[in-house]
PDB file of N, CA and C in Angstrom:
ATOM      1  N   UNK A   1      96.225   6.868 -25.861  1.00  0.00           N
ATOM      2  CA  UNK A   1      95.741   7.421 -24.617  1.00  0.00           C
ATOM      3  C   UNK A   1      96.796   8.396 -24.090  1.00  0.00           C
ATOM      4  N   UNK A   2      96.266   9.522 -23.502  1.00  0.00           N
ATOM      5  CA  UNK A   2      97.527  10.497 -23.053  1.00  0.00           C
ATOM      6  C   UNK A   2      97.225  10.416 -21.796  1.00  0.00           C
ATOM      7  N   UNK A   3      98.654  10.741 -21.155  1.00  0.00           N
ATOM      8  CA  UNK A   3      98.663   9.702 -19.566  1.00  0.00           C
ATOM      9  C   UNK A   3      98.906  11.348 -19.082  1.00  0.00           C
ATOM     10  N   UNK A   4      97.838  11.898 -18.286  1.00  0.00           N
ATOM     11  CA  UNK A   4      97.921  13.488 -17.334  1.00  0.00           C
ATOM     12  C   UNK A   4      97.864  13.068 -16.080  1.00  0.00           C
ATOM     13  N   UNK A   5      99.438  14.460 -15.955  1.00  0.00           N
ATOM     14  CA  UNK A   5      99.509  14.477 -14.422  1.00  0.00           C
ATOM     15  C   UNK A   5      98.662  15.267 -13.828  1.00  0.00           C
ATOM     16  N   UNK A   6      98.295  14.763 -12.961  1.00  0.00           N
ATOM     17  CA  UNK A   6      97.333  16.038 -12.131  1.00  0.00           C
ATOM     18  C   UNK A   6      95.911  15.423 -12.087  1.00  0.00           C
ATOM     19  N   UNK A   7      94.843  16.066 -12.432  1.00  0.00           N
ATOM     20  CA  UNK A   7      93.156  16.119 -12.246  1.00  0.00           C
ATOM     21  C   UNK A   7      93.285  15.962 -13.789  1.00  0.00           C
ATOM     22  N   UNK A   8      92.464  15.104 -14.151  1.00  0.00           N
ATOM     23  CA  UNK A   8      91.972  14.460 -15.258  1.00  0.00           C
ATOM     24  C   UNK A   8      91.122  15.137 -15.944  1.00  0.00           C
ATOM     25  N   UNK A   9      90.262  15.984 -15.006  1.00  0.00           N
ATOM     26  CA  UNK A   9      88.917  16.805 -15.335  1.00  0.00           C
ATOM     27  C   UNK A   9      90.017  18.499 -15.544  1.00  0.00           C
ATOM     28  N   UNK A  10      90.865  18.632 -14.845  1.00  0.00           N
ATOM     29  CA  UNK A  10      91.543  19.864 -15.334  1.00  0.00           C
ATOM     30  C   UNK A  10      91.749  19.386 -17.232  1.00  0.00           C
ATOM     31  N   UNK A  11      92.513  18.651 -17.176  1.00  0.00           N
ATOM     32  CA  UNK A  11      92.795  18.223 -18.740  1.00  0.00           C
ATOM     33  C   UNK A  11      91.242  18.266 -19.722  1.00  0.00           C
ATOM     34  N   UNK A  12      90.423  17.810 -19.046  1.00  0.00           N
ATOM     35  CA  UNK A  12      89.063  17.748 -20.045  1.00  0.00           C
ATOM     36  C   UNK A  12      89.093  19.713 -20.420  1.00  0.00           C
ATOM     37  N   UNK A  13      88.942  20.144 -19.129  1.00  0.00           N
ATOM     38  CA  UNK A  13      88.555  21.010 -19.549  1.00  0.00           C
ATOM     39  C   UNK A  13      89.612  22.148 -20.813  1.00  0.00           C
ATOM     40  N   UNK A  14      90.699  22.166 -20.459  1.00  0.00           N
ATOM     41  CA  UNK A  14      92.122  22.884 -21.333  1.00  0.00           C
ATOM     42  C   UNK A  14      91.761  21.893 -22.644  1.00  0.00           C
ATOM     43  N   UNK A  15      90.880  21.068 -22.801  1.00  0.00           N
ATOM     44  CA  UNK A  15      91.105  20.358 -24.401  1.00  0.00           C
ATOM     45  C   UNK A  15      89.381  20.953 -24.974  1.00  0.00           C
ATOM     46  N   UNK A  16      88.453  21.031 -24.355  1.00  0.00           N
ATOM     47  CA  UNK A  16      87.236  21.531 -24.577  1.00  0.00           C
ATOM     48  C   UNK A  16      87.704  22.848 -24.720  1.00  0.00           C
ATOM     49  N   UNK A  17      88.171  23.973 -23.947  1.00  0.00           N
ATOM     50  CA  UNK A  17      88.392  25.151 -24.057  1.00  0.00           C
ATOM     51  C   UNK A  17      89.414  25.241 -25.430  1.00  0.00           C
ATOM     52  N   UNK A  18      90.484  24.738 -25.725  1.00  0.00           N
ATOM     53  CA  UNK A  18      91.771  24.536 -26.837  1.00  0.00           C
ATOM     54  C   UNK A  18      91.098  24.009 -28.083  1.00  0.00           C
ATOM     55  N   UNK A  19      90.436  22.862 -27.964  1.00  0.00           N
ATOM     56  CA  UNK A  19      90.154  22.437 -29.039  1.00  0.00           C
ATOM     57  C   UNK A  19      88.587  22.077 -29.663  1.00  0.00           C
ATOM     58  N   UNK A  20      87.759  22.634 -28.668  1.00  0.00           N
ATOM     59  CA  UNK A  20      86.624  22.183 -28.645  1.00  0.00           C
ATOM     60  C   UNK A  20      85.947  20.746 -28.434  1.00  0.00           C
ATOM     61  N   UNK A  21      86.645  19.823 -27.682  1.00  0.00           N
ATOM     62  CA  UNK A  21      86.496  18.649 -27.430  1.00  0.00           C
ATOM     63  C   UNK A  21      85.200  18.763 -26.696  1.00  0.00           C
ATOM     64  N   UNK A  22      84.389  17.380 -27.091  1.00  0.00           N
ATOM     65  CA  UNK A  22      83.294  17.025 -26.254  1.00  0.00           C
ATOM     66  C   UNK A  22      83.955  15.656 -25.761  1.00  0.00           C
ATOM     67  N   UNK A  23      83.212  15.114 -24.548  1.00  0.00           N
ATOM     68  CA  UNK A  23      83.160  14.177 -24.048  1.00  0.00           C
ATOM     69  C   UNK A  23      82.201  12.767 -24.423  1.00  0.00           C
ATOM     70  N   UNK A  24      83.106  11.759 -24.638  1.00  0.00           N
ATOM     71  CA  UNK A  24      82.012  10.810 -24.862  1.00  0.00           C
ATOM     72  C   UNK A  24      81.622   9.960 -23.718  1.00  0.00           C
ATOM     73  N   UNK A  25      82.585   8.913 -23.851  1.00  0.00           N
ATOM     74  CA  UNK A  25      82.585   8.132 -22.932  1.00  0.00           C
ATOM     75  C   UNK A  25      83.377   8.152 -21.449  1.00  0.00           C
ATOM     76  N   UNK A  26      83.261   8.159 -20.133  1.00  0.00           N
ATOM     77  CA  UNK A  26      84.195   8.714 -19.157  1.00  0.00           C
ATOM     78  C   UNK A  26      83.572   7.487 -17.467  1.00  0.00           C
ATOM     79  N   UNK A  27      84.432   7.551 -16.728  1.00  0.00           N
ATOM     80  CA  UNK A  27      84.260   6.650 -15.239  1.00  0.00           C
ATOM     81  C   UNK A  27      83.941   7.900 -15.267  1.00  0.00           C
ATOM     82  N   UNK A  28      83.548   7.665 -13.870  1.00  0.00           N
ATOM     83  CA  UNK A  28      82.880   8.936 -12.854  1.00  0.00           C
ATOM     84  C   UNK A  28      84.309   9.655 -12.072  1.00  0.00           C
ATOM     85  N   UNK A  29      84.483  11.025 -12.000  1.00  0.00           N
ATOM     86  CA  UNK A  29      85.596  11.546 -11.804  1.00  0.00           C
ATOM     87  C   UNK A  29      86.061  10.892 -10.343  1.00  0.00           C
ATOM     88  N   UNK A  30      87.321  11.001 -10.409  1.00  0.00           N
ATOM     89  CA  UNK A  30      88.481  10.596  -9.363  1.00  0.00           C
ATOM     90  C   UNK A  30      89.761  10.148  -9.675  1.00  0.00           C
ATOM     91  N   UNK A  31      89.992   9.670  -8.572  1.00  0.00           N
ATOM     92  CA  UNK A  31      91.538   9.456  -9.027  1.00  0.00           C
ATOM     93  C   UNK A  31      92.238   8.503 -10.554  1.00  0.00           C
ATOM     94  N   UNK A  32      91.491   7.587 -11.142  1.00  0.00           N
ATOM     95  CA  UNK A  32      91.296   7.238 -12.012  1.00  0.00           C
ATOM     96  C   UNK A  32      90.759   6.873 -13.153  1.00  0.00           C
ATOM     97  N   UNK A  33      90.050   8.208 -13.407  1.00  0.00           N
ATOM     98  CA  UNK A  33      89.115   8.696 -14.142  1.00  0.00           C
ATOM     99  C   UNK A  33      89.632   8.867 -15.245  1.00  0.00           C
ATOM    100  N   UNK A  34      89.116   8.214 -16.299  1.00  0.00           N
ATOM    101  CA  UNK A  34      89.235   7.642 -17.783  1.00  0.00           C
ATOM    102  C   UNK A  34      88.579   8.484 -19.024  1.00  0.00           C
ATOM    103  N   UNK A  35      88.503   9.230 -19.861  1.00  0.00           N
ATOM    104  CA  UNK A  35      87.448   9.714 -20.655  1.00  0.00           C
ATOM    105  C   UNK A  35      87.976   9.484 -22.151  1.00  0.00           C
ATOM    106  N   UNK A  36      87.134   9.374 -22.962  1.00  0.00           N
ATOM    107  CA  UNK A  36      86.860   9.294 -24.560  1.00  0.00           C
ATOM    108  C   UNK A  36      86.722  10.956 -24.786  1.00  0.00           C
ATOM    109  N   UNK A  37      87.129  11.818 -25.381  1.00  0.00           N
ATOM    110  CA  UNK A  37      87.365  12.716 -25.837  1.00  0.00           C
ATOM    111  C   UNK A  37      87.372  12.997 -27.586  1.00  0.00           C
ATOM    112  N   UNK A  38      86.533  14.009 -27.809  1.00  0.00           N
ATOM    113  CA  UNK A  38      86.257  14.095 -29.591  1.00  0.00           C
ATOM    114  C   UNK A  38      86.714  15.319 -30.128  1.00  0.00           C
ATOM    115  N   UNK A  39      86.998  15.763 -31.165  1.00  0.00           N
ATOM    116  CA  UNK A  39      87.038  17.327 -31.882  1.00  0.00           C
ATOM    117  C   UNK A  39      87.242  16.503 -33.184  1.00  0.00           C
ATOM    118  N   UNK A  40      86.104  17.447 -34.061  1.00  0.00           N
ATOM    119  CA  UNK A  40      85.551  17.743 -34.922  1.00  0.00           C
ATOM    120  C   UNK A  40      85.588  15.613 -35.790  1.00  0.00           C
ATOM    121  N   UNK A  41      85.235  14.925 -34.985  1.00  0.00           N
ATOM    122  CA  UNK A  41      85.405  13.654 -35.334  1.00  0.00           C
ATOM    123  C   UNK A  41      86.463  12.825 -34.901  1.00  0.00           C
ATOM    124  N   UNK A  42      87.247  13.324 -34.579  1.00  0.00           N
ATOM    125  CA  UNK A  42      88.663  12.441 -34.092  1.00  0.00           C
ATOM    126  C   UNK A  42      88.678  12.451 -32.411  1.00  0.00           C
ATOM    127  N   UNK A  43      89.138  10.914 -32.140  1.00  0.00           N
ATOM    128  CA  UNK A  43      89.161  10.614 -30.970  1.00  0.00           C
ATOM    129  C   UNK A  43      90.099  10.086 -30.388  1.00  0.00           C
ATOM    130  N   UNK A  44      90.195  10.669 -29.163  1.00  0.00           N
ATOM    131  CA  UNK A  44      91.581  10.517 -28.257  1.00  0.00           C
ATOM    132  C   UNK A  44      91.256   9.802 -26.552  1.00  0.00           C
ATOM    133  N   UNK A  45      91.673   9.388 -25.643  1.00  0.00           N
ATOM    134  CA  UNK A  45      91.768   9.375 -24.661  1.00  0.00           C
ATOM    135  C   UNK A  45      92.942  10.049 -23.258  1.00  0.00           C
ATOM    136  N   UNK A  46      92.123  10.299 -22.665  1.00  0.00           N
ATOM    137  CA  UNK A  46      93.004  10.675 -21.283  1.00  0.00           C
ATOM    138  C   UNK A  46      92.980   9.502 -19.847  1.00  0.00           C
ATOM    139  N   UNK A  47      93.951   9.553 -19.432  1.00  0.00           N
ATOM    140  CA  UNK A  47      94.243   8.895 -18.111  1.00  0.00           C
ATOM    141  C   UNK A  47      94.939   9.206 -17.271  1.00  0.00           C
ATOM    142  N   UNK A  48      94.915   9.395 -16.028  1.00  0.00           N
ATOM    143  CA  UNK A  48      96.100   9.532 -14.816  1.00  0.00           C
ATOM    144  C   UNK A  48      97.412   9.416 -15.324  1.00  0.00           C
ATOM    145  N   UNK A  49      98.417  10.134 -15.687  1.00  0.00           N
ATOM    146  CA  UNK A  49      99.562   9.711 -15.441  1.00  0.00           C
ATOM    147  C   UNK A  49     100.487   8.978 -13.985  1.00  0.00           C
ATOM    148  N   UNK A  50     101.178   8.191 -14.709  1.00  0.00           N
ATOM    149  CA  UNK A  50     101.724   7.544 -12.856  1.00  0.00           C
ATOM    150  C   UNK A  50     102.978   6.569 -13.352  1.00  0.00           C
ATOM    151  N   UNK A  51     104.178   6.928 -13.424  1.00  0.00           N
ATOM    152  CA  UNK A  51     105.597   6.006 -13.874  1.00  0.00           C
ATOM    153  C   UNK A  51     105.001   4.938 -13.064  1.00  0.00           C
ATOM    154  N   UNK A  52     104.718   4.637 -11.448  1.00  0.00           N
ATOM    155  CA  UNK A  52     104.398   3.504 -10.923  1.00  0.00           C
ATOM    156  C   UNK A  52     103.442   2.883 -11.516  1.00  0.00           C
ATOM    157  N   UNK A  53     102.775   3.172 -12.411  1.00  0.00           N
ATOM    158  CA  UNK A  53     101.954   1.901 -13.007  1.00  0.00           C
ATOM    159  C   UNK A  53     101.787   1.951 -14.654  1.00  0.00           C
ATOM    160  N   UNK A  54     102.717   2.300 -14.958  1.00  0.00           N
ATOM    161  CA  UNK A  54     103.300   2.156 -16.648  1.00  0.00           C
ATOM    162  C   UNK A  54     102.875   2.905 -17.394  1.00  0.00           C
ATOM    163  N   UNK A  55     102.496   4.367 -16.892  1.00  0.00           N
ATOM    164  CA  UNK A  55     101.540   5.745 -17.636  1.00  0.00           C
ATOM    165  C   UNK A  55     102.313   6.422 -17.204  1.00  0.00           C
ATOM    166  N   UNK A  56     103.670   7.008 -18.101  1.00  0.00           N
ATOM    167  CA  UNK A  56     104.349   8.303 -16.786  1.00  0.00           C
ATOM    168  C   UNK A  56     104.298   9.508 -18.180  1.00  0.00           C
ATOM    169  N   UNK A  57     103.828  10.566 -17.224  1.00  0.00           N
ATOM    170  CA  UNK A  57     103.749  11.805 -17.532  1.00  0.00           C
ATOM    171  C   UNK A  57     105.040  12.138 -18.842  1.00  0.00           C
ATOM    172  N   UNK A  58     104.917  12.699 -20.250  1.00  0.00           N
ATOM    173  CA  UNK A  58     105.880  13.883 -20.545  1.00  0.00           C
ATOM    174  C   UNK A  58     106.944  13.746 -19.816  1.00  0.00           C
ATOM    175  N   UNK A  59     106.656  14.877 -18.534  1.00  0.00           N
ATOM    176  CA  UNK A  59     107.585  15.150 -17.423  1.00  0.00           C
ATOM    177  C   UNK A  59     108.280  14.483 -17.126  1.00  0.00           C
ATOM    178  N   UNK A  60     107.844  13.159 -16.854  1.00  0.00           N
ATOM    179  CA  UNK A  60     108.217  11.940 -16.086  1.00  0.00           C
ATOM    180  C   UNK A  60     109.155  11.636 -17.133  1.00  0.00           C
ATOM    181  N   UNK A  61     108.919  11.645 -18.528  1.00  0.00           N
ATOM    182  CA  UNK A  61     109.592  11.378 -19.181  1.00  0.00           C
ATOM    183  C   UNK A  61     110.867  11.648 -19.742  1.00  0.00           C
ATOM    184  N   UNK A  62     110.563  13.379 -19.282  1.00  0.00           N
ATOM    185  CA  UNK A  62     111.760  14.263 -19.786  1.00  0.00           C
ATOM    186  C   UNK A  62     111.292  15.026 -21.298  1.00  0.00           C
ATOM    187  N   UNK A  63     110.118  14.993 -21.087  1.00  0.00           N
ATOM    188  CA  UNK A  63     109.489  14.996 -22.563  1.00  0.00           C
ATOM    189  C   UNK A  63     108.436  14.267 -22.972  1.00  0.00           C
ATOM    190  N   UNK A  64     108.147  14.642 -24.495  1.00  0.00           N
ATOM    191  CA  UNK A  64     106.816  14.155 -24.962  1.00  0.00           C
ATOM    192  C   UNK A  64     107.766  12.582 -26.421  1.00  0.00           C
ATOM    193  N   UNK A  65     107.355  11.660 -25.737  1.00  0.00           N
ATOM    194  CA  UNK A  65     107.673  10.496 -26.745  1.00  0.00           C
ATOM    195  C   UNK A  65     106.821  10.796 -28.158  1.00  0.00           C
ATOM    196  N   UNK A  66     105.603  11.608 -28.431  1.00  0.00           N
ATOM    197  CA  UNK A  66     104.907  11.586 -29.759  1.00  0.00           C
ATOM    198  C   UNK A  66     104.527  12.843 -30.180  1.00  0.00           C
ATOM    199  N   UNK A  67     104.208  13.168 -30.969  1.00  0.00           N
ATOM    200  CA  UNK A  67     102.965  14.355 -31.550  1.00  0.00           C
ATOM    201  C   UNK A  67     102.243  13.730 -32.150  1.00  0.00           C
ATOM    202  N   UNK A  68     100.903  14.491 -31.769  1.00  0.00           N
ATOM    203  CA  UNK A  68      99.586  14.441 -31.949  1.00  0.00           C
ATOM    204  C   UNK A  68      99.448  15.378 -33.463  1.00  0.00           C
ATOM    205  N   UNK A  69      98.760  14.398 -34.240  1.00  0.00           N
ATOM    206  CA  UNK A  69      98.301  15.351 -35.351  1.00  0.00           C
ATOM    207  C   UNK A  69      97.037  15.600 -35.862  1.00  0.00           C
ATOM    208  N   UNK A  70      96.090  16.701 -35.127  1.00  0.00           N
ATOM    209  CA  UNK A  70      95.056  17.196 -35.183  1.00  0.00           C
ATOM    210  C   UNK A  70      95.164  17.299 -36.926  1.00  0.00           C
ATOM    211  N   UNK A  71      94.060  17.092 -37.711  1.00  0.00           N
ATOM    212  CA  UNK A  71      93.659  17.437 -39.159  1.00  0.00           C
ATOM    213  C   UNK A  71      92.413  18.396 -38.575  1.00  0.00           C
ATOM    214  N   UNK A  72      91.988  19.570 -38.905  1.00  0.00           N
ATOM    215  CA  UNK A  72      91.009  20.094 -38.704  1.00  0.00           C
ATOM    216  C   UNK A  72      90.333  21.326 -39.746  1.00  0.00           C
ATOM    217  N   UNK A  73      89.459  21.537 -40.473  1.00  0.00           N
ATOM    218  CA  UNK A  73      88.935  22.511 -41.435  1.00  0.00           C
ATOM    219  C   UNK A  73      89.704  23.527 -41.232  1.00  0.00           C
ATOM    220  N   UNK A  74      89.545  24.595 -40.425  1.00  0.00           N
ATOM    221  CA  UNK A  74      90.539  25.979 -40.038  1.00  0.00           C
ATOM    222  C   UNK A  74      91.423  25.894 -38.735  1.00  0.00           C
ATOM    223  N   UNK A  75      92.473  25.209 -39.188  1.00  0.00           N
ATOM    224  CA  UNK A  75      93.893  25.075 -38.547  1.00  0.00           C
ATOM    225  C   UNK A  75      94.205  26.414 -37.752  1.00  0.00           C
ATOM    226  N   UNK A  76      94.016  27.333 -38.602  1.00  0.00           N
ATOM    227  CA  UNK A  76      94.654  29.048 -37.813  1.00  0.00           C
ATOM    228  C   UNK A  76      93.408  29.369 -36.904  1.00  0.00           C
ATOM    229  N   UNK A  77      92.668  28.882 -36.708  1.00  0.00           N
ATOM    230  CA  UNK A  77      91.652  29.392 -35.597  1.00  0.00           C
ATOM    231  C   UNK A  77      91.547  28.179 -34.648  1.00  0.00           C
ATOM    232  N   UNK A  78      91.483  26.984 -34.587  1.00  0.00           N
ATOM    233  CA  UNK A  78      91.683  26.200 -33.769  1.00  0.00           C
ATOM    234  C   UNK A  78      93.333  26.284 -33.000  1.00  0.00           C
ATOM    235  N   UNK A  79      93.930  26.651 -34.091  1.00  0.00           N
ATOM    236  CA  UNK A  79      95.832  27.305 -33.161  1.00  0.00           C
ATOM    237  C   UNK A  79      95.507  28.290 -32.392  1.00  0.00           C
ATOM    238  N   UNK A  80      94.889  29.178 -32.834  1.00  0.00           N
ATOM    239  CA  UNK A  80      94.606  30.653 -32.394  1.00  0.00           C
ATOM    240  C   UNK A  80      93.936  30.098 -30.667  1.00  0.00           C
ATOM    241  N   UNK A  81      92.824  29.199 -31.049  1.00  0.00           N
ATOM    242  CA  UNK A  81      92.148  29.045 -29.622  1.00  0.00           C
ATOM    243  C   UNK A  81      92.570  28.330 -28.585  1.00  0.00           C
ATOM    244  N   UNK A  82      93.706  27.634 -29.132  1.00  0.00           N
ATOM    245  CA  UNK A  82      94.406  26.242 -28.396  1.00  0.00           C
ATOM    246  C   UNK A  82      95.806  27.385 -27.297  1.00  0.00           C
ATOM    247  N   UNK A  83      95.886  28.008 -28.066  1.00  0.00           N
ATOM    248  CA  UNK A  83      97.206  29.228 -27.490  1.00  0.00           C
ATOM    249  C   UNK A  83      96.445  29.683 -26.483  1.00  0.00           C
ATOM    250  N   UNK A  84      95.395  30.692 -26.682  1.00  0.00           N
ATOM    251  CA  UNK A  84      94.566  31.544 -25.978  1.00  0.00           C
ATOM    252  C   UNK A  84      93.655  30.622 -24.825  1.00  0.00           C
ATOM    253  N   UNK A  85      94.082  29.349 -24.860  1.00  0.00           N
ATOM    254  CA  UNK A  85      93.771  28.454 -23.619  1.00  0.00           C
ATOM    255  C   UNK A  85      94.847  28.075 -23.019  1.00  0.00           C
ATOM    256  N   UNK A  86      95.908  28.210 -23.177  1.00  0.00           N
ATOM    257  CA  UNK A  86      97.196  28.250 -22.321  1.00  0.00           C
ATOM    258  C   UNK A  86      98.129  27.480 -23.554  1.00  0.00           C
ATOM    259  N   UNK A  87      98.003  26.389 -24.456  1.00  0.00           N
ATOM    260  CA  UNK A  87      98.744  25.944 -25.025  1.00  0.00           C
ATOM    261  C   UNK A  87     100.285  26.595 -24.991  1.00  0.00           C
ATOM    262  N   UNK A  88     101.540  25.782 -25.275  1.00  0.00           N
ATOM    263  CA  UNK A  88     102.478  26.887 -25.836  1.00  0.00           C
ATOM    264  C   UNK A  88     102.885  26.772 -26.924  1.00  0.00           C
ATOM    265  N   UNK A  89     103.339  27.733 -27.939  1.00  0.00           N
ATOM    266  CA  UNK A  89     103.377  27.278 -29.389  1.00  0.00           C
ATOM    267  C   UNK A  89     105.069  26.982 -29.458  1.00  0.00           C
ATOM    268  N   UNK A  90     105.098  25.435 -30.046  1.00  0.00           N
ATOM    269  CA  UNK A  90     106.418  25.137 -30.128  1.00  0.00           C
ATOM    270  C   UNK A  90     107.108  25.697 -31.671  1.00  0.00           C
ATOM    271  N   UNK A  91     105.894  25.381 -32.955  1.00  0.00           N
ATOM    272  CA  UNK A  91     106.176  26.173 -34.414  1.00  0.00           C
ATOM    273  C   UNK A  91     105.110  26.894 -34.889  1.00  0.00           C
ATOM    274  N   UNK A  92     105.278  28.172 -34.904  1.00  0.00           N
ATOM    275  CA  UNK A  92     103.569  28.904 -35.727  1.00  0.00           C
ATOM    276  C   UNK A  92     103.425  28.350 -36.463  1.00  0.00           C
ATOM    277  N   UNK A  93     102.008  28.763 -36.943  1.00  0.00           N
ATOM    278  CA  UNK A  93     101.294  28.145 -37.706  1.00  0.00           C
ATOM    279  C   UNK A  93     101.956  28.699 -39.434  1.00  0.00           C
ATOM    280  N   UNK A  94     102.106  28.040 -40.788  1.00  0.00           N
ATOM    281  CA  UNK A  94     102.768  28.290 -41.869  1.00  0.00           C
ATOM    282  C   UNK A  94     102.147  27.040 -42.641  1.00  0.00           C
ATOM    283  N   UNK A  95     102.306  27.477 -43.966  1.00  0.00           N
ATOM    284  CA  UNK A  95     102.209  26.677 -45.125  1.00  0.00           C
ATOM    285  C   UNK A  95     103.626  26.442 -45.156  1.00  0.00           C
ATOM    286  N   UNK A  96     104.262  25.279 -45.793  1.00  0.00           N
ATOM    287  CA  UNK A  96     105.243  23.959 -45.789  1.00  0.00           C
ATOM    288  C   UNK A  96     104.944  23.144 -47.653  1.00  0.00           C
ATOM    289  N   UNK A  97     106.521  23.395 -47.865  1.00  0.00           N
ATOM    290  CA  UNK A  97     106.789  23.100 -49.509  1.00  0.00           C
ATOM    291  C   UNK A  97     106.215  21.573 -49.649  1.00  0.00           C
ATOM    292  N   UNK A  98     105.808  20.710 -48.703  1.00  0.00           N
ATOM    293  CA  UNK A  98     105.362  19.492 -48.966  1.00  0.00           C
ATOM    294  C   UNK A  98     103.418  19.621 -48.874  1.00  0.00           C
ATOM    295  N   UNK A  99     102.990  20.795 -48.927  1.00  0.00           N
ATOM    296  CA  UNK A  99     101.877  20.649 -49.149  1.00  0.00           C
ATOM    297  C   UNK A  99     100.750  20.423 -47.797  1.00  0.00           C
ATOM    298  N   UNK A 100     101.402  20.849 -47.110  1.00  0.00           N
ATOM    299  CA  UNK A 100     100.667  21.446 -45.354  1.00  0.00           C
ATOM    300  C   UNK A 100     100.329  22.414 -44.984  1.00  0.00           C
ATOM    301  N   UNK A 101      99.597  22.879 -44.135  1.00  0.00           N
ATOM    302  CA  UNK A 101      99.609  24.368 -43.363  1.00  0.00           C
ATOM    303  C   UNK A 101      99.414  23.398 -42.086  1.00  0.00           C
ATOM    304  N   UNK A 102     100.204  24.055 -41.217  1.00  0.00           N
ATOM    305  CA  UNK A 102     100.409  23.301 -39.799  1.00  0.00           C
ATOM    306  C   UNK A 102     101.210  24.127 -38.320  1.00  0.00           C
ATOM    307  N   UNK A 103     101.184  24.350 -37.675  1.00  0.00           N
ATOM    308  CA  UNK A 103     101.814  25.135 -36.205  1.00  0.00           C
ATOM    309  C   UNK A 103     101.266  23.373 -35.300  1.00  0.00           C
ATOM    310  N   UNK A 104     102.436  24.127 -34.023  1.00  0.00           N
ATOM    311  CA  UNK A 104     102.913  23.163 -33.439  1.00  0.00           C
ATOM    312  C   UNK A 104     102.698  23.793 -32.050  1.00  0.00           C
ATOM    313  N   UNK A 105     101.655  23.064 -31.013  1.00  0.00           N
ATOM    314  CA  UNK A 105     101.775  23.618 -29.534  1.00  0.00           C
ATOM    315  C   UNK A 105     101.817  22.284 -28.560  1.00  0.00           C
ATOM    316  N   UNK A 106     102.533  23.121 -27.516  1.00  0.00           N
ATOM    317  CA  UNK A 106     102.226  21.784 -26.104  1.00  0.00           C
ATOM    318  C   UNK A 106     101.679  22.432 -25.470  1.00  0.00           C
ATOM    319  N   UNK A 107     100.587  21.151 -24.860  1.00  0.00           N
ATOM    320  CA  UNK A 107      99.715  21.622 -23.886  1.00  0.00           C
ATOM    321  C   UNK A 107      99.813  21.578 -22.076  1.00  0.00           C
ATOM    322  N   UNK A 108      98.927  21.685 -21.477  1.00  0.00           N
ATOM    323  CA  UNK A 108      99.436  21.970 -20.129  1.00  0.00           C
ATOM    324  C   UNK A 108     100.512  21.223 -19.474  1.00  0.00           C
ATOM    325  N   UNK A 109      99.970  19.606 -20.282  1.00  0.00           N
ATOM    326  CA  UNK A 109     100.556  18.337 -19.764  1.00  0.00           C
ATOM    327  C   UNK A 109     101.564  18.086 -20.286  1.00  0.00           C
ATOM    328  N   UNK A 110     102.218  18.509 -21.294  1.00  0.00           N
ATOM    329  CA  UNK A 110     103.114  17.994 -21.945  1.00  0.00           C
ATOM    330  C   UNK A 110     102.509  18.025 -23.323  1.00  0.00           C
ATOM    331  N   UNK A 111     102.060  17.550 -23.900  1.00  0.00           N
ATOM    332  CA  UNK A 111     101.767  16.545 -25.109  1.00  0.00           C
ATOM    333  C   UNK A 111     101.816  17.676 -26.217  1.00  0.00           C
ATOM    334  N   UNK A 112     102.672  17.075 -27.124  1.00  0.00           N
ATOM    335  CA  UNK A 112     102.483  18.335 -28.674  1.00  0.00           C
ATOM    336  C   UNK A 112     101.458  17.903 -29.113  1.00  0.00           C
ATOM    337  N   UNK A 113     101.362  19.152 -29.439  1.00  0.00           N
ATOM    338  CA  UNK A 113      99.828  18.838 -30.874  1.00  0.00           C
ATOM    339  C   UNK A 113     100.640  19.244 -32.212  1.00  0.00           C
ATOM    340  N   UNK A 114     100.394  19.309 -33.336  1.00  0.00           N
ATOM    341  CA  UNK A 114     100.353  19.580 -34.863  1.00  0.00           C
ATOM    342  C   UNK A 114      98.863  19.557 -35.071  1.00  0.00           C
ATOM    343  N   UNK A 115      98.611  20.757 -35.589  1.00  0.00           N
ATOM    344  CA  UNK A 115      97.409  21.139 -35.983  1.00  0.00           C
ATOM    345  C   UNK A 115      97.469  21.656 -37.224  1.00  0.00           C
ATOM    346  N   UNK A 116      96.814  21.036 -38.093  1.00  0.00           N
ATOM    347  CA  UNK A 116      96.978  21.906 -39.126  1.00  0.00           C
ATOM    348  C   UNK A 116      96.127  20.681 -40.171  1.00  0.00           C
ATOM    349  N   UNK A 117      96.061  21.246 -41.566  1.00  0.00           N
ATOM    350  CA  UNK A 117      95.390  20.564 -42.312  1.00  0.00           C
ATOM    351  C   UNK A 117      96.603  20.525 -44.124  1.00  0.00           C
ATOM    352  N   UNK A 118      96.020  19.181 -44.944  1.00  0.00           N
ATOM    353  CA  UNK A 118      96.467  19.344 -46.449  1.00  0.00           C
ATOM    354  C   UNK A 118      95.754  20.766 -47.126  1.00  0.00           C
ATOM    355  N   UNK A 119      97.179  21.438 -48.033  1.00  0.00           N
ATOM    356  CA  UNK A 119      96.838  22.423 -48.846  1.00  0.00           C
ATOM    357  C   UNK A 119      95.971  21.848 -50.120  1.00  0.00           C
TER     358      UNK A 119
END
């Protein structure tokens, strides 16, 4: 589950616009508004970030404790769209002597992604 600071529904939308996420399952928006989130089969969750109740932000953190590793058919166009939605790219996108093509962005909230797919 990725713990966002801010509006929950801001985050839906920067991951629908970035990655093409649909929504599955979700509470009704507010302050602790929960959602199931999909792209291209893989599923993630979002929640309120809040250090006071054991969800603290990236920020909060000083950073991102994980990366996320998106597998997706065309890696360079899902990077391409994830940037051009604000993402920031931490490594372009490249083929890698262990048999990857992969780039590296954080998103509004913090959280890295790795996107990329096996050569």
């Amino acid at each position: 589950m990725l713990h966002i600071p801010g509006d929950v529904r801001d985050a839906i939308a920067f991951y629908e616009k970035a990655f093409g996420a649909t929504t599955g399952w979700s509470t009704p928006p507010g302050e602790d508004m929960v959602a199931q989130l999909m792209v291209q089969g893989a599923e993630f969750w979002v929640h309120p970030a809040g250090a006071d109740i054991g969800n603290p932000s990236p920020a909060e953190l000083g950073g991102t404790a994980v990366r996320l590793m998106l597998i997706v058919d065309d890696p360079d166009a899902v990077f391409d769209q994830a940037v051009a939605a604000g993402a920031v790219v931490r490594s372009p996108m490249q083929d890698h002597d262990y048999g990857w093509r992969d780039g590296s962005v954080m998103d509004p909230s913090g959280h890295r992604w790795e996107i990329g797919k096996p050569l």
